[in-house]
Protein backbone atom coordinates (compact mmCIF):
# COMPACT_ATOMS: atom_id res chain seq x y z
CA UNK A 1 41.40 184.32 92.39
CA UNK A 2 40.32 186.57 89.50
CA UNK A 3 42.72 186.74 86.19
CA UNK A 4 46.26 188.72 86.88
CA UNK A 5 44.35 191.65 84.14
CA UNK A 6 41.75 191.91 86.32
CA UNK A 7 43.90 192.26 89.25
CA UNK A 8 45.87 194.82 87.87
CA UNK A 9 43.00 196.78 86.38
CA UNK A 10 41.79 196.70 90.34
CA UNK A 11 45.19 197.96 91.22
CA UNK A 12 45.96 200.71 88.69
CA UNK A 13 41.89 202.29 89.37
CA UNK A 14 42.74 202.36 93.47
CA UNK A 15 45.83 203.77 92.83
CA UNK A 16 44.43 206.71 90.77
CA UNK A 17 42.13 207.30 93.30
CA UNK A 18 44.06 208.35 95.81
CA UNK A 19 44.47 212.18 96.61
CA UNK A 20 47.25 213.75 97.99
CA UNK A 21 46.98 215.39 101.74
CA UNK A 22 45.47 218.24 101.96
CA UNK A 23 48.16 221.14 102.12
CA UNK A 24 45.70 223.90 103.32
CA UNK A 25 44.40 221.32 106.39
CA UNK A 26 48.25 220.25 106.98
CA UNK A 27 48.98 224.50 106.76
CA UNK A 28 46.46 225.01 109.38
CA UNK A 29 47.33 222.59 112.01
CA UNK A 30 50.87 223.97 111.66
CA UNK A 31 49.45 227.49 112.52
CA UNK A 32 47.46 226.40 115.40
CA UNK A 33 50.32 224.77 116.63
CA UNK A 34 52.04 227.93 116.70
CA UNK A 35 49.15 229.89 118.14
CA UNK A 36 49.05 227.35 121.36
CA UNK A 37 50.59 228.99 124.31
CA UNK A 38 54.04 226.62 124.33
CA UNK A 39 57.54 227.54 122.70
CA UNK A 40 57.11 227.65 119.23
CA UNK A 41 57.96 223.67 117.99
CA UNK A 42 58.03 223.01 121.58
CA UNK A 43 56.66 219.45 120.89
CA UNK A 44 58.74 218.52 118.33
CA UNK A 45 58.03 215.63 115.87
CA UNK A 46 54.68 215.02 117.78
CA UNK A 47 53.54 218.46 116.01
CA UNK A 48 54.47 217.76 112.46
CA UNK A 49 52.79 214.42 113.09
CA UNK A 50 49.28 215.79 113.90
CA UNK A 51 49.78 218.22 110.93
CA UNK A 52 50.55 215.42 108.20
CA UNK A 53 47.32 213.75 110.17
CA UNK A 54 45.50 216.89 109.61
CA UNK A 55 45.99 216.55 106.00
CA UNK A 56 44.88 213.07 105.31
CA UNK A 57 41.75 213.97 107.15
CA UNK A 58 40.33 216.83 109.82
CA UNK A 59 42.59 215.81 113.30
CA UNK A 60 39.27 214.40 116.11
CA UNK A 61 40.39 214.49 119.80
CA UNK A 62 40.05 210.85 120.23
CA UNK A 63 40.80 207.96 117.46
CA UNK A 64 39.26 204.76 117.15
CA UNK A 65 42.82 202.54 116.58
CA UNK A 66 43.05 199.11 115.18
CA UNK A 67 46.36 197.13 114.35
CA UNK A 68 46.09 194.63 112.25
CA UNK A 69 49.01 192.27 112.21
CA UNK A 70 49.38 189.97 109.03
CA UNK A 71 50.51 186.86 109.46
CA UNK A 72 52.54 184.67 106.97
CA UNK A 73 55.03 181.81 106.49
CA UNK A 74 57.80 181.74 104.22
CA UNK A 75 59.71 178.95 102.41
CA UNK A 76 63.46 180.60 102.65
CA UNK A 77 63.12 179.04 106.16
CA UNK A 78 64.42 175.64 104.30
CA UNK A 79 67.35 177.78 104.33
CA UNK A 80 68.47 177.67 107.41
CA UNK A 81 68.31 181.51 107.80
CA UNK A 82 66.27 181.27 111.02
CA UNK A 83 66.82 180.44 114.46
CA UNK A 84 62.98 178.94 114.70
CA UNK A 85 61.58 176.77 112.80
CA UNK A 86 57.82 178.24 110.94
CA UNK A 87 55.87 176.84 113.57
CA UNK A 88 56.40 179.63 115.97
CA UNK A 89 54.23 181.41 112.89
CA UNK A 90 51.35 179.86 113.94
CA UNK A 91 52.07 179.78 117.63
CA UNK A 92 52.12 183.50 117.94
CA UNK A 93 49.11 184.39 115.69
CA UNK A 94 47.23 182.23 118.42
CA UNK A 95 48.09 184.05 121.01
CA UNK A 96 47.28 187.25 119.21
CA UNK A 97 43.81 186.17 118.95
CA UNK A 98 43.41 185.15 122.36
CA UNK A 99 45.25 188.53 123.85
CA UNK A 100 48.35 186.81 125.08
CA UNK A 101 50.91 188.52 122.41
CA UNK A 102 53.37 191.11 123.29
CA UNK A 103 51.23 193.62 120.77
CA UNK A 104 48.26 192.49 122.44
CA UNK A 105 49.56 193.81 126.07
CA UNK A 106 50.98 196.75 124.69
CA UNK A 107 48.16 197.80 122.85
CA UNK A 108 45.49 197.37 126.08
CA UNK A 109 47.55 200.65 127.00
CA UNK A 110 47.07 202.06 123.41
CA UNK A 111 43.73 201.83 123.56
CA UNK A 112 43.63 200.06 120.33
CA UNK A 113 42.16 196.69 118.87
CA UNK A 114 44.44 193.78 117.37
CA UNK A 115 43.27 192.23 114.37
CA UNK A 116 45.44 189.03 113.69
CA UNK A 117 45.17 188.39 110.12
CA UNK A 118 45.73 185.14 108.05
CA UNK A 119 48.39 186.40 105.33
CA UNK A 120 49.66 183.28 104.06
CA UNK A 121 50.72 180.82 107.24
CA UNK A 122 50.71 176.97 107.08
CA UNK A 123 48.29 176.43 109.14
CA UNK A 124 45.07 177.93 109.65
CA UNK A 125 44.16 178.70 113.50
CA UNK A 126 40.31 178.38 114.06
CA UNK A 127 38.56 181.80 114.25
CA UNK A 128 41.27 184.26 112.54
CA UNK A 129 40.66 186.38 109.49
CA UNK A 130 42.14 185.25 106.39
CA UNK A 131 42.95 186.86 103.31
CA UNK A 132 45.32 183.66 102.62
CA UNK A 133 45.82 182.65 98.74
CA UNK A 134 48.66 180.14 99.40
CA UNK A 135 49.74 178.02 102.42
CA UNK A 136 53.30 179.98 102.64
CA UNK A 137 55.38 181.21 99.99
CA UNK A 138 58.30 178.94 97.70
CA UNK A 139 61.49 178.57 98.69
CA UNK A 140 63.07 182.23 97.02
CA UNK A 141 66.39 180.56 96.64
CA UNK A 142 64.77 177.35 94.37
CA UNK A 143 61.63 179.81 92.69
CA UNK A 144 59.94 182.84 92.80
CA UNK A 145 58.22 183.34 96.29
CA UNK A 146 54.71 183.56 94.56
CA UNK A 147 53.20 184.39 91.15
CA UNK A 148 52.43 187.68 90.78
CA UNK A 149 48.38 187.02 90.17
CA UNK A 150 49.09 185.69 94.36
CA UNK A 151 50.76 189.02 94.72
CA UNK A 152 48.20 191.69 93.55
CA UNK A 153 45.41 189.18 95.22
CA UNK A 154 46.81 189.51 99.24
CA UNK A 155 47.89 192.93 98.15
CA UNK A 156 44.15 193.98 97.02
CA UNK A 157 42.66 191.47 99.97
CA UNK A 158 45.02 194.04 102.47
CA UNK A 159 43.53 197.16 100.69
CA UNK A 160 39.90 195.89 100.77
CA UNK A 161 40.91 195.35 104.93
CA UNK A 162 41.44 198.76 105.11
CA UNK A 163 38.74 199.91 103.42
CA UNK A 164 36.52 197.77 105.36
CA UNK A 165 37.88 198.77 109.19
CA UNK A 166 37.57 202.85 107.75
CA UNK A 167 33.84 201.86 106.71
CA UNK A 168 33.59 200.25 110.27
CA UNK A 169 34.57 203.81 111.93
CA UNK A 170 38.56 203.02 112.48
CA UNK A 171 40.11 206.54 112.06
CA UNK A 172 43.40 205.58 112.81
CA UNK A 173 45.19 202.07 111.40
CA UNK A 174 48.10 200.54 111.76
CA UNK A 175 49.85 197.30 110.22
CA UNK A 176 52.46 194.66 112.01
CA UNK A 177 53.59 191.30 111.17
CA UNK A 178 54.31 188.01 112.39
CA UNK A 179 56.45 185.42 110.27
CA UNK A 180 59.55 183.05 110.68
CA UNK A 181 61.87 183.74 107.92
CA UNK A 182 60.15 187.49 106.93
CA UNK A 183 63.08 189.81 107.72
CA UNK A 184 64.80 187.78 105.15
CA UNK A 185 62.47 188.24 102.20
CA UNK A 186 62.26 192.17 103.42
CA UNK A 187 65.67 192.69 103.10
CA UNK A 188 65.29 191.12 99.75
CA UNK A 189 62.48 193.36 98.57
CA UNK A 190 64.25 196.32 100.09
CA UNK A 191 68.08 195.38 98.72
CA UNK A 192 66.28 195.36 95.19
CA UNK A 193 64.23 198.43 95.50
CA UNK A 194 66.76 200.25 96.75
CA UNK A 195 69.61 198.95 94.53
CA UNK A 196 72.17 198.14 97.72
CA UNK A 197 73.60 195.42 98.71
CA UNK A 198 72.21 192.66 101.04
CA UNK A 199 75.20 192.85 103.13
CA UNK A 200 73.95 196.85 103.87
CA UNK A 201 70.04 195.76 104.39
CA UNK A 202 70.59 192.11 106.25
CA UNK A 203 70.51 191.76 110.54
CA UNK A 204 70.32 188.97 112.32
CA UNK A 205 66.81 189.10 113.03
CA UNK A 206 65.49 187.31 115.61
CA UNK A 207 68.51 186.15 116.90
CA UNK A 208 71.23 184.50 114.54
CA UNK A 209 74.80 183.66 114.75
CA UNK A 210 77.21 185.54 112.78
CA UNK A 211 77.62 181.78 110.75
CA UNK A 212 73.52 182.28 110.42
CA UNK A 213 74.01 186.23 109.14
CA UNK A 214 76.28 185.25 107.04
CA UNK A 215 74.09 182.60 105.14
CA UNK A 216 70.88 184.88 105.01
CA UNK A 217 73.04 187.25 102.97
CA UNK A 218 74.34 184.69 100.98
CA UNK A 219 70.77 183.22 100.08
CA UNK A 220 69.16 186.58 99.43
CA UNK A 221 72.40 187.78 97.20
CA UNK A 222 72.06 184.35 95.07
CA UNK A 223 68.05 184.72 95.16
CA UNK A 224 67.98 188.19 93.56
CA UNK A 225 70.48 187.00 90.94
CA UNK A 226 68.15 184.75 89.87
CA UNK A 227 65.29 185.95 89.62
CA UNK A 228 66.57 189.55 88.54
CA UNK A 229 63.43 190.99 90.60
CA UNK A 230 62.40 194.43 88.58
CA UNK A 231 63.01 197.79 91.07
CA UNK A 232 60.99 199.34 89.12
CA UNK A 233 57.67 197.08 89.69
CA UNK A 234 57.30 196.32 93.06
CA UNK A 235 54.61 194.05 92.55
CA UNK A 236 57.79 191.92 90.91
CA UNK A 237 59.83 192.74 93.43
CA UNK A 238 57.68 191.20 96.12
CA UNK A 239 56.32 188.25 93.80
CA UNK A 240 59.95 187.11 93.52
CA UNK A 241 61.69 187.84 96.64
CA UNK A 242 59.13 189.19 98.97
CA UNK A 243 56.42 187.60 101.39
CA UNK A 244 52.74 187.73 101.30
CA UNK A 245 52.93 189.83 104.94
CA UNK A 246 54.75 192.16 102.64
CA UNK A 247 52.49 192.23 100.03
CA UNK A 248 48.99 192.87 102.23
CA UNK A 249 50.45 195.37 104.36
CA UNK A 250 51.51 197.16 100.95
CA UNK A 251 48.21 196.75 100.09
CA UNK A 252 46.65 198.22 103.31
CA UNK A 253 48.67 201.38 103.26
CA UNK A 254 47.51 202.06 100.03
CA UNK A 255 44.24 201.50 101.09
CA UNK A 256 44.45 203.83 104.03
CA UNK A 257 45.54 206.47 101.45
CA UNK A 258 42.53 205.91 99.46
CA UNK A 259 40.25 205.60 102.79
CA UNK A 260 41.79 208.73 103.84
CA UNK A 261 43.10 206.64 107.40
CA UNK A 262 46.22 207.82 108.40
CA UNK A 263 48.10 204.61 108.79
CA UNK A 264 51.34 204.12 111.46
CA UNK A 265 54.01 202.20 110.21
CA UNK A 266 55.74 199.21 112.44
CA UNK A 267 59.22 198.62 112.05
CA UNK A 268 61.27 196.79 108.79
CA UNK A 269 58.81 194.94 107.30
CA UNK A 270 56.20 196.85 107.36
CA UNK A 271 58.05 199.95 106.45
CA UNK A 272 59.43 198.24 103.28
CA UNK A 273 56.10 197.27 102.88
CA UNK A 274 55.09 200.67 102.49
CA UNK A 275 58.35 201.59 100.54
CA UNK A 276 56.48 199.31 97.87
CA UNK A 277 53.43 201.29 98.36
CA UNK A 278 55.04 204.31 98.11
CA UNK A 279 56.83 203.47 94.72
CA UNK A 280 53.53 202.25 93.51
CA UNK A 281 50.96 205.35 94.65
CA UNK A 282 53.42 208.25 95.64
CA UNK A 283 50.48 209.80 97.17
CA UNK A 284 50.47 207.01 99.45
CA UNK A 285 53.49 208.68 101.84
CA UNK A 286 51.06 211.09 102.81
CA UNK A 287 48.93 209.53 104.99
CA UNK A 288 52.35 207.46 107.01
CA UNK A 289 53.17 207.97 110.30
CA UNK A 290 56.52 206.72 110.90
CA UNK A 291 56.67 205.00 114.78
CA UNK A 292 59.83 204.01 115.01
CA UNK A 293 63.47 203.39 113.56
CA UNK A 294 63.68 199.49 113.70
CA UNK A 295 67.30 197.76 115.01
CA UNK A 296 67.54 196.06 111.99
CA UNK A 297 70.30 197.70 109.72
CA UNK A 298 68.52 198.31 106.72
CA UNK A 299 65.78 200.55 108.58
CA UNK A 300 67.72 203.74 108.53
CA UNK A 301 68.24 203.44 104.57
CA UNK A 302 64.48 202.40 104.22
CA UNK A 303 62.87 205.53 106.53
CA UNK A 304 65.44 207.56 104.22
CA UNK A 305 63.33 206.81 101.23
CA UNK A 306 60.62 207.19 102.71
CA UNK A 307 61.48 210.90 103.71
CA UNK A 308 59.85 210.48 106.61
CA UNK A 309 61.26 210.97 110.94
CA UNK A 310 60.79 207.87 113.01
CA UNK A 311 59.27 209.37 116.51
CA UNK A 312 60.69 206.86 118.29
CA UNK A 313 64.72 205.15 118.51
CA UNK A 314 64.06 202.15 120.87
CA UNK A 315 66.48 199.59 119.11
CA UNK A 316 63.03 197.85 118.62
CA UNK A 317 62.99 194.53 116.97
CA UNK A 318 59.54 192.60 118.01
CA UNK A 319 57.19 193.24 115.09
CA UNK A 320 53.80 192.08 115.74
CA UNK A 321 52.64 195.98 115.55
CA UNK A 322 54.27 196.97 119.29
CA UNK A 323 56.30 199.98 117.25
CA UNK A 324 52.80 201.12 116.12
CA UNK A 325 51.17 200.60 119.84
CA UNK A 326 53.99 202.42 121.35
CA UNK A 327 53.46 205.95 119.25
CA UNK A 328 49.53 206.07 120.05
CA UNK A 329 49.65 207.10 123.27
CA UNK A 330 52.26 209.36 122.15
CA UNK A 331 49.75 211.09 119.61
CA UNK A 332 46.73 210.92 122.08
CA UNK A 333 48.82 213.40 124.51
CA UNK A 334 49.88 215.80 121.31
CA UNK A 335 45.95 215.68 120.08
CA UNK A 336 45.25 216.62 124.38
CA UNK A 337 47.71 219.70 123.69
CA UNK A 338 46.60 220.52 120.90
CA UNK A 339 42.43 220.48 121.43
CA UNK A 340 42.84 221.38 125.23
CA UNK A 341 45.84 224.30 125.31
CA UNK A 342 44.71 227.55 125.83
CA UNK A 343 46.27 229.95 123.09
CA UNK A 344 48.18 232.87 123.63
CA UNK A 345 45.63 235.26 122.84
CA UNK A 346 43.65 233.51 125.45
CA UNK A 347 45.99 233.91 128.08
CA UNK A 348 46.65 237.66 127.54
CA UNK A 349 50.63 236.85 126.85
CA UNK A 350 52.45 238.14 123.26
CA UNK A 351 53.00 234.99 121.29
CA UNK A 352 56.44 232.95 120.50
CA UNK A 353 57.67 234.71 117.25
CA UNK A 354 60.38 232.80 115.21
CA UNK A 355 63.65 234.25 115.36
């Protein structure tokens, strides 16, 4: 790993180099919109989507898609704040490379590749891309979850991903996760950045008891007390509290930003994830897509933050990316409208004028 000034020199140049959206492109898809021979708005949230796509980059009929899932294990799980133990980590990433995940299925239909990546698990599984730095983070509730030069290295490795798949000809990314123990380090990161209380930002997860729910707040109140995580610096916050799923997928939206990608969100993680990248690179909120509003009970505060309107309410809680995958078909029929709709003028008819 290179020296944590070097890291953050990396970090500070990327994040100055990313533009806002383009308001004149966003402007114009808004008009078009309006020009298309429908009921003005008639689409709903599908239209402002394409518009905020328009202005991280000119909207294309057809994307090329690619989720990339991180993968990661975390240490908390010594906690007993999961109902699986971290080999299920491993289990799952296998099956994403091999097509047998739930994201996999879903995104077959999607039309988009999965790209399982190597966060930070335990284990390595033969043929996946890694970006990995540690094997797992520390225990939050004994020690910091990583040191921050691990931090701003998984976070750059996630923004150099990005990069990379835009260079490859992927116009349209999206991030998921897979980790035993990670909605308990997200509701860490995201208690701390936005100054609540666990008890507000803590579910069960994949399936605790209410003795289990009630422990998982407990260890994330008494982590955060210790280390005294900085809101301000979320490369802190996540260092302390956070995972290194968290950190790459911050660093991937802000590399979408900076690839000029626009980049769906999951559900909790990786929207905290992008909270972080937001309060790093505001900019960074341009180029989100927001898929879905998660069942975990923090989400709702989180996609507040953000500013942004999930498209979908599913009471989703899989991860993996299958939020992401379940929007892009979504967004394939708005870009159909949109290209393929004759306008008004074209159909001889007066237009829809707003009343």
């Amino acid at each position: 790993m290179e020296n944590v000034s070097l890291l953050e020199q990396r970090l500070q140049a990327a994040i100055a180099a990313v533009h806002p959206a383009d308001a004149g492109r966003t402007a114009s898809a808004k008009a078009h919109w309006d020009a298309v021979a429908k009921p003005l708005h008639g689409l709903g949230l599908l239209e402002d989507v394409l518009a905020r796509m328009a202005g991280v980059a000119p909207l294309r009929r057809e994307y090329k898609k690619c989720i990339v899932s991180f993968c990661a294990d975390n240490g908390v799980v010594a906690q007993g704040v999961t109902q699986t133990g971290s080999e299920v980590t491993a289990l799952v990433a296998g099956n994403m490379l091999t097509g047998r995940a739930s994201v996999c299925c879903m995104s077959q239909v999607a039309g988009a590749k999965v790209l399982p990546v190597d966060a930070g698990m335990l284990v390595e599984v033969p043929g996946m891309h890694s970006i990995k730095v540690a094997r797992g983070t520390k225990d939050l509730s004994q020690e910091p979850a990583m040191s921050r030069q691990e931090c701003l290295s998984v976070l750059l490795a996630g923004m150099d991903l990005a990069g990379a798949l835009a260079k490859e000809g992927y116009t349209l990314l999206a991030a998921g996760e897979m980790g035993i123990g990670n909605t308990t380090t997200t509701s860490a990161v995201a208690a701390t950045l936005l100054g609540r209380p666990a008890v507000e930002m803590t579910g069960k997860g994949a399936g605790l008891s209410d003795e289990g729910l009630h422990r998982k707040i407990a260890v994330i109140d008494a982590a955060v007390a210790l280390h005294r995580p900085d809101p301000t610096d979320p490369v802190d916050v996540i260092a302390k509290v956070g995972g290194f799923d968290i950190a790459a997928m911050a660093g991937f939206y802000l590399g979408c930003a900076l690839h000029e990608t626009p980049a769906v969100m999951d559900g909790f993680i990786s929207t905290v994830a992008a909270l972080a990248a937001v309060r790093l690179c505001p900019a960074v909120r341009d180029a989100l897509v927001a898929s879905h509003l998660s069942a975990e009970p923090g989400a709702g505060h989180v996609m507040e933050a953000l500013e942004l309107t999930p498209l979908l309410r599913l009471g989703m809680a899989l991860g993996e990316g299958t939020g992401a995958a379940s929007v892009m078909p979504l967004i394939d029929m708005a870009l159909r409208v949109y290209f393929d709709m004759p306008s008004f003028d074209g159909i001889g008819i007066d237009a829809y004028q707003p009343l």
